[in-house]
Structures are given as C-alpha cells and as structure tokens.
N, C-alpha and C. Protein backbone atom coordinates (compact mmCIF):
# COMPACT_ATOMS: atom_id res chain seq x y z
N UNK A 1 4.16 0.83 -3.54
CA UNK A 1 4.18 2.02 -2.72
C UNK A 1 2.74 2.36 -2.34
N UNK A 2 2.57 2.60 -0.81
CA UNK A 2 1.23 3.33 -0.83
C UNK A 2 0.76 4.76 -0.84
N UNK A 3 -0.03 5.13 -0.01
CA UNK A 3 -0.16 6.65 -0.11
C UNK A 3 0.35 7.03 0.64
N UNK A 4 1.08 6.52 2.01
CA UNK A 4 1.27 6.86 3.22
C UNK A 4 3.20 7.50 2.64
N UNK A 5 3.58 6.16 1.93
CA UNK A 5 4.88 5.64 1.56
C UNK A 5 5.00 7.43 0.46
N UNK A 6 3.86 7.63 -0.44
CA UNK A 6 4.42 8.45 -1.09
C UNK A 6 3.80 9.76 -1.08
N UNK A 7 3.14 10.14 -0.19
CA UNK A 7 2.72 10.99 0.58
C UNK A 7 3.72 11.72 1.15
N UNK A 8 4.68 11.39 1.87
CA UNK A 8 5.50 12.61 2.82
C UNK A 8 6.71 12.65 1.32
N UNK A 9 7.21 11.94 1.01
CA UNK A 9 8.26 12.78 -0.11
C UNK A 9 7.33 13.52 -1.28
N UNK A 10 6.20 13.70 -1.40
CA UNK A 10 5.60 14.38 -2.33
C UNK A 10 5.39 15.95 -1.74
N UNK A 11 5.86 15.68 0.01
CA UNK A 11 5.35 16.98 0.87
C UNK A 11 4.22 17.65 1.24
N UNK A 12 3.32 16.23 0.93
CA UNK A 12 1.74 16.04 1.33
C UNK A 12 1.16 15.50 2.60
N UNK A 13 0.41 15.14 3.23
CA UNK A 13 -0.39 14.07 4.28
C UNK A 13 -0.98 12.81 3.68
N UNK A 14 -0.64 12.05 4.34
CA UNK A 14 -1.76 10.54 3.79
C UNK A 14 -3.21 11.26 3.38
N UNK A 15 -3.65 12.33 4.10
CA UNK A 15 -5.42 12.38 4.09
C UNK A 15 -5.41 13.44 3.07
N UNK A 16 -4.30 14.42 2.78
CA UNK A 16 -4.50 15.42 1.61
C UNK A 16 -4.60 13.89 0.46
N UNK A 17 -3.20 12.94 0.43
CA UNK A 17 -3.26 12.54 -1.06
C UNK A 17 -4.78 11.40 -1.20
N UNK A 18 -5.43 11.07 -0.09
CA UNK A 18 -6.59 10.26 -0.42
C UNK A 18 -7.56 10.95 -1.01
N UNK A 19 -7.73 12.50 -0.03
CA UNK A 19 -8.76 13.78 -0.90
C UNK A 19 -8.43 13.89 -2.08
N UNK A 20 -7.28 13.87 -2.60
CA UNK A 20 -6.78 14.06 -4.20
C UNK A 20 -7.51 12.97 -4.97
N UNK A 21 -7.14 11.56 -4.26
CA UNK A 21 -7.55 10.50 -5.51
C UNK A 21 -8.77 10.27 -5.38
N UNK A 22 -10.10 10.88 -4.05
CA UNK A 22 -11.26 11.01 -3.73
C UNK A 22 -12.22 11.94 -4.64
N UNK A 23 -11.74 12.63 -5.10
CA UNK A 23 -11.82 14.37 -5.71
C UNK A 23 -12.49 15.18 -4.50
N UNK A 24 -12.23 15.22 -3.52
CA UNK A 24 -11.69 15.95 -2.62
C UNK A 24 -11.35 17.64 -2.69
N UNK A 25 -10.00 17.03 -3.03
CA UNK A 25 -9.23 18.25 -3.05
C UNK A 25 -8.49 18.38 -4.71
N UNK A 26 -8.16 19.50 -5.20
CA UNK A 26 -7.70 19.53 -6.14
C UNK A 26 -6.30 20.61 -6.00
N UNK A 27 -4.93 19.46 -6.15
CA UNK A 27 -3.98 19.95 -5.60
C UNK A 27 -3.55 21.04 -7.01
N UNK A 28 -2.38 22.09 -6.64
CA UNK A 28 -1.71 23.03 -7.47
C UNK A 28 -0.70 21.95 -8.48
N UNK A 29 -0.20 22.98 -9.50
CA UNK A 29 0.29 22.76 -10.86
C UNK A 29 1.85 21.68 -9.53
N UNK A 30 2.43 22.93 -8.66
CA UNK A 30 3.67 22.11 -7.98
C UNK A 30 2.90 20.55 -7.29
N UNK A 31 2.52 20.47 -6.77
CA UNK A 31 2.32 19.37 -5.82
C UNK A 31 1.76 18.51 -7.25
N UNK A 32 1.20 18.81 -7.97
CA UNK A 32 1.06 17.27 -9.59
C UNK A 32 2.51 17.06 -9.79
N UNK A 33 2.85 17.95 -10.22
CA UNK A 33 4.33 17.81 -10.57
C UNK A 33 5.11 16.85 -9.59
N UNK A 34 5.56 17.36 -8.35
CA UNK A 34 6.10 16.45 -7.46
C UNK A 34 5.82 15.60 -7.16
N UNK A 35 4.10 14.94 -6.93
CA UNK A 35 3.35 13.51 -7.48
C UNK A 35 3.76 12.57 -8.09
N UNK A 36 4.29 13.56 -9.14
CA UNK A 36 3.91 12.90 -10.70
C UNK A 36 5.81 12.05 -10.28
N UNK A 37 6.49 13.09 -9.57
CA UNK A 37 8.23 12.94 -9.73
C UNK A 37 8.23 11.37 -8.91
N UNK A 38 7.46 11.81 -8.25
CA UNK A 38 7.59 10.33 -6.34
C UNK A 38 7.13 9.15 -7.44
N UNK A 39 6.33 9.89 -7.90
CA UNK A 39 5.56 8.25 -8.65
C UNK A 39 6.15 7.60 -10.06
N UNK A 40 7.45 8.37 -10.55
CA UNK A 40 7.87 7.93 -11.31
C UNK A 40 7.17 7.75 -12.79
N UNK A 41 6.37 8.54 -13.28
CA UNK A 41 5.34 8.96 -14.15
C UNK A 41 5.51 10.16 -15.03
N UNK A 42 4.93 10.53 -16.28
CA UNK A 42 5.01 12.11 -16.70
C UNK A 42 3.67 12.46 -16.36
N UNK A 43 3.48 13.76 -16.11
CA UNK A 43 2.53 14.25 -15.30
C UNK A 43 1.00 13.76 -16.65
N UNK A 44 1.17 13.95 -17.53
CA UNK A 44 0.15 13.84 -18.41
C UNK A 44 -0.65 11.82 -18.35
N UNK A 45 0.41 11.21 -17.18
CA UNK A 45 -0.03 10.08 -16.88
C UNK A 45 -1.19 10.18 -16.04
N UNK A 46 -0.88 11.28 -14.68
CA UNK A 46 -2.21 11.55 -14.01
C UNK A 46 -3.80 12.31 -14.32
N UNK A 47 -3.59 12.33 -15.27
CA UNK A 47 -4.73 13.15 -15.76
C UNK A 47 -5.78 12.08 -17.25
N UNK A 48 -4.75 10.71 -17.09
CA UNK A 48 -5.11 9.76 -18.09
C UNK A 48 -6.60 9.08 -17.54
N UNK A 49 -7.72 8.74 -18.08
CA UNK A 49 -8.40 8.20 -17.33
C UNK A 49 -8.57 6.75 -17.29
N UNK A 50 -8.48 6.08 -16.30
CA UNK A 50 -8.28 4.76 -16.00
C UNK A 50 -9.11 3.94 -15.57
C-alpha cells in the first residue's frame, strides 16, 4: 500500500500523510488512530522507532 492508496480511507491527502512521516505536521489523537486502523497496526506501533 502506498500513501496515496492509504491516505484517502484514513480521510487525509497524499501531502498531509507525507508531512506526517516528514515531521511536518503532527496529526490529532483521531487521525493516529484511523492511520493506525487503514494500516492494520496498534497505534503504539506508530510511535515505535524504526
């Protein structure tokens, strides 16, 4: 999946979710959450450092 692919069911833009993984932008508690749902993950996965 890319960003584009999981970008609109997260109810984001391709360019909000690149600012996100850029540090950019720093999205709200809902939009991690719904991230976290599209991507098939528990939210405490995104905050893992990799």
């Amino acid at each position: 999946m890319n960003q584009s692919q999981a970008a609109e069911p997260a109810g984001i833009t391709y360019r909000y979710w690149s600012d996100i993984e850029n540090g950019r932008k720093n999205p709200g508690l809902d939009k991690i959450f719904k991230i976290a749902d599209v991507l098939g993950v528990d939210v405490s996965h995104l905050f893992e450092k990799h």
